[in-house]
Every structure is written in C-alpha cells, then in structure tokens.
C-alpha atoms as a PDB file:
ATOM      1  CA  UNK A   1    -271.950 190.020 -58.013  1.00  0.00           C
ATOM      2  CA  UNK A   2    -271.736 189.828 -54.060  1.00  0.00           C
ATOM      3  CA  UNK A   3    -270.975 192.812 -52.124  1.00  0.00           C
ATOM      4  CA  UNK A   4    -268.011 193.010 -49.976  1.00  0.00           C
ATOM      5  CA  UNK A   5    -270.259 192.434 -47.164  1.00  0.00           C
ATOM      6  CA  UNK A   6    -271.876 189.596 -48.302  1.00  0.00           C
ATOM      7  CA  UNK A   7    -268.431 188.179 -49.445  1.00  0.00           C
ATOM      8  CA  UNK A   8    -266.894 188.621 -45.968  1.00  0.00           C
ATOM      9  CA  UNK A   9    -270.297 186.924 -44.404  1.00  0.00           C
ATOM     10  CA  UNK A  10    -270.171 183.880 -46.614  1.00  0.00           C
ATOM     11  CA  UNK A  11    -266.225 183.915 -45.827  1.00  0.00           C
ATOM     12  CA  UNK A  12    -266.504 184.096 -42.351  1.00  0.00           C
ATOM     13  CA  UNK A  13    -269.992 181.638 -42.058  1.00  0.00           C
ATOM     14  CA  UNK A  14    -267.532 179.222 -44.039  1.00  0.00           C
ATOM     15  CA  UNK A  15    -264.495 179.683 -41.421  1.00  0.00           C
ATOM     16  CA  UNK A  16    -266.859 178.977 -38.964  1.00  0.00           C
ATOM     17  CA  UNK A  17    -268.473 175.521 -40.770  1.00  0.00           C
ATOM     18  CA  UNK A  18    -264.390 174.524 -41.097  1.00  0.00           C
ATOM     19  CA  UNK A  19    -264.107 175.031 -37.110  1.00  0.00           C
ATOM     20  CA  UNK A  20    -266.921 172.981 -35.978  1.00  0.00           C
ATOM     21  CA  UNK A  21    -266.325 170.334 -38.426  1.00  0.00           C
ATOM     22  CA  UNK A  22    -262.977 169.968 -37.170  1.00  0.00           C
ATOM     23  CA  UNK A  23    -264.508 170.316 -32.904  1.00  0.00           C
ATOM     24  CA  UNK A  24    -266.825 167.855 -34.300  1.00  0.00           C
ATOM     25  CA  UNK A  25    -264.024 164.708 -36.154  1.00  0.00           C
ATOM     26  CA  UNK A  26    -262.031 165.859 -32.901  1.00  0.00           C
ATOM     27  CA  UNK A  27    -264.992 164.420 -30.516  1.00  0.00           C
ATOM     28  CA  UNK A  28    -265.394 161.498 -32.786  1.00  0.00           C
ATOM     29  CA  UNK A  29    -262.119 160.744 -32.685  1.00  0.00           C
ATOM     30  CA  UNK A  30    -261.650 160.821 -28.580  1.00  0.00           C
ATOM     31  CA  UNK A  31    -265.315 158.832 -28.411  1.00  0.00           C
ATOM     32  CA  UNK A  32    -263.293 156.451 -30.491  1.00  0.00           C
ATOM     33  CA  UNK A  33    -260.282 156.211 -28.752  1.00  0.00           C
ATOM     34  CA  UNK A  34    -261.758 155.772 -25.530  1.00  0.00           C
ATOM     35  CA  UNK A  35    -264.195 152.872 -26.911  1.00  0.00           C
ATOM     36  CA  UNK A  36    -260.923 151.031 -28.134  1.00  0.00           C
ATOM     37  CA  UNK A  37    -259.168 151.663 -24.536  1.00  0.00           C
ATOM     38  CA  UNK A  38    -262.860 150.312 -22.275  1.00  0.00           C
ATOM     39  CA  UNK A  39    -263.071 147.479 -24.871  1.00  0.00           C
ATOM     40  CA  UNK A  40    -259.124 146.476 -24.913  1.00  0.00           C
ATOM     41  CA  UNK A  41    -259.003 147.140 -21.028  1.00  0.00           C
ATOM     42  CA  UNK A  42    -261.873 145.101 -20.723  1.00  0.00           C
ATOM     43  CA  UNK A  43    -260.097 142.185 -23.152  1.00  0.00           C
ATOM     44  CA  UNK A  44    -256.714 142.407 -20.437  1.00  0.00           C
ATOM     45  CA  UNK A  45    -259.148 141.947 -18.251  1.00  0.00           C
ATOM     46  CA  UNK A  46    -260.598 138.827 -19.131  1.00  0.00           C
ATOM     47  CA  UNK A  47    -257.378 137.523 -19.926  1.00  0.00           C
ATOM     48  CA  UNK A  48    -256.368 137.957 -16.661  1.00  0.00           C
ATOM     49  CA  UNK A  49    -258.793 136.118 -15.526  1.00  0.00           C
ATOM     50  CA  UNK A  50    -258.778 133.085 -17.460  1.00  0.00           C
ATOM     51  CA  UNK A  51    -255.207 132.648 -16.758  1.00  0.00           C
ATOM     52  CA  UNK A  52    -256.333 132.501 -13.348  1.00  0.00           C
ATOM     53  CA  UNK A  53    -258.966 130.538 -13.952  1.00  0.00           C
ATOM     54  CA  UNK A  54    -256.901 127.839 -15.712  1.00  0.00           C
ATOM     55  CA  UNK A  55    -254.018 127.760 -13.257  1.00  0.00           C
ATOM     56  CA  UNK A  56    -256.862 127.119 -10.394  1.00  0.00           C
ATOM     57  CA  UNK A  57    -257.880 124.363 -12.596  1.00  0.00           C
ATOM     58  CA  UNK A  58    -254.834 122.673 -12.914  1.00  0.00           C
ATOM     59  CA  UNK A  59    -253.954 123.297  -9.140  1.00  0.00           C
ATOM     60  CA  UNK A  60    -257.349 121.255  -8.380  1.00  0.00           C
ATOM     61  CA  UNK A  61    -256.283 118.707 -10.849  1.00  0.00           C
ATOM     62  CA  UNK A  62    -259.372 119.501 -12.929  1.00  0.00           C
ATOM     63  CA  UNK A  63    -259.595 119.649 -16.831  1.00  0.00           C
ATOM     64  CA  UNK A  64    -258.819 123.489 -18.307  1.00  0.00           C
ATOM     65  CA  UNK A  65    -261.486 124.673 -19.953  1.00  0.00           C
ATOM     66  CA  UNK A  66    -260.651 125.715 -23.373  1.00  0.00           C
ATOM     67  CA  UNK A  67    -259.888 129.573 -23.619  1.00  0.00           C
ATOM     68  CA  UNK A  68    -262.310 130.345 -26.428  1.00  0.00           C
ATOM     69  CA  UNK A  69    -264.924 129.004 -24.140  1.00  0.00           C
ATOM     70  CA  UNK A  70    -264.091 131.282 -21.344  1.00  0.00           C
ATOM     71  CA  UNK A  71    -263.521 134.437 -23.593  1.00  0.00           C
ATOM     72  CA  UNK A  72    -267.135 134.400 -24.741  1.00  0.00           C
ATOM     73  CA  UNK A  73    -268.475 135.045 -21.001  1.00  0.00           C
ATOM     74  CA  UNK A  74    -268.655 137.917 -19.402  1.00  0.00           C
ATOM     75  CA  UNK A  75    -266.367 140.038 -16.689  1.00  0.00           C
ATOM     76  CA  UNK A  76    -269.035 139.044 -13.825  1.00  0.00           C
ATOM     77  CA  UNK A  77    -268.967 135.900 -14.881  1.00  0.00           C
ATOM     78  CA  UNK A  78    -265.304 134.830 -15.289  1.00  0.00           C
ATOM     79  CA  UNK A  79    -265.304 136.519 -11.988  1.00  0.00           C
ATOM     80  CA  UNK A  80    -267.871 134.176 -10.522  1.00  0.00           C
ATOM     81  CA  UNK A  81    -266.326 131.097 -11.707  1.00  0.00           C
ATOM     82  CA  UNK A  82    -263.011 132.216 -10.285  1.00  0.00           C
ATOM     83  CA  UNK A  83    -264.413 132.762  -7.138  1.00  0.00           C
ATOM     84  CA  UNK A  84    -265.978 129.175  -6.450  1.00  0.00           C
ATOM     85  CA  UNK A  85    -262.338 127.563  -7.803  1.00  0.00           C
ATOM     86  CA  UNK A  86    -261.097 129.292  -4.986  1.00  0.00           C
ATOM     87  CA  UNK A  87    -263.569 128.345  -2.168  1.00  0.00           C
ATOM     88  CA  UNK A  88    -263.017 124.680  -4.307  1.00  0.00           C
ATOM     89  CA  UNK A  89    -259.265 125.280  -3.666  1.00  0.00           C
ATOM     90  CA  UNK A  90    -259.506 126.769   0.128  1.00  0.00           C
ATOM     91  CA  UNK A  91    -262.108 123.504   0.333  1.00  0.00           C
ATOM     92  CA  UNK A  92    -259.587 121.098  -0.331  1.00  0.00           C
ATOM     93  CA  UNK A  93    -256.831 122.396   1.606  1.00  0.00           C
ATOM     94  CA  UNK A  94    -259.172 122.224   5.422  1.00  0.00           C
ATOM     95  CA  UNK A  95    -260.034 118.745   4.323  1.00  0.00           C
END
C-alpha cells in the first residue's frame, strides 16, 4: 500500500506529465500551423506569379506555358523568368 506521501508524489509527478504533454501537442500544433501558412503563402505566391508570367506572354504574343509546368519551379525562378519577359516587353516597346 502507498503512503500518503508517495500517493500525493505519484499524483502530482502525473499532473505534471499531463502539463507538458499538453505544452508539448501545443508546440506541435503551432510548428504545424505555421508550416501550412509558409507553404500556402508560398503557393499564393507562385500563383501570382504565373499569372503574371502568362499575361506577359500573351502581351508579347508568345505561347503560355502550361501552368503545371511553371508550378514545379521555384520562387527564384518564376521570379527570374518574369523578369526577362519584362526587359522582353520594355525591349519591344524602344524598338
């Protein structure tokens, strides 16, 4: 039989396992949360770019490159290919 001392230990080392399980799902949770918001943020992102990207191509009469095939490159990339359909667009208006 445990003592009342022993009781209350095992008692309050269980209260104790309760709270930092709980600290610890609430961690996961935000780690979570804020890996959905980068990764979604990151998807508006690139949508917003190959909208542009596609809208530049049809301004410079060019064929639109299919959006799965933009989608699979990266930020910096989408970015880059942006940027020379602009100097391609900024091109053709000075000539």
């Amino acid at each position: 039989m445990l003592s009342k001392e022993e009781l209350e230990r095992e008692r309050e080392e269980a209260r104790l396992r309760v709270q930092r399980d709980e600290s610890i799902r609430q961690k996961a949770a935000r780690l979570y949360a804020e890996e959905g918001f980068k990764k979604g943020k990151e998807e508006g992102r690139k949508e917003v770019l190959v909208e542009s990207i596609h809208r530049f191509q049809r301004g410079l009469k060019r064929d639109v490159t299919p959006p799965e095939h933009l989608q699979v490159l990266s930020v910096e990339e989408l970015r880059a290919l942006l940027d020379q359909l602009l100097q391609d667009a900024l091109n053709a208006r000075t000539s």
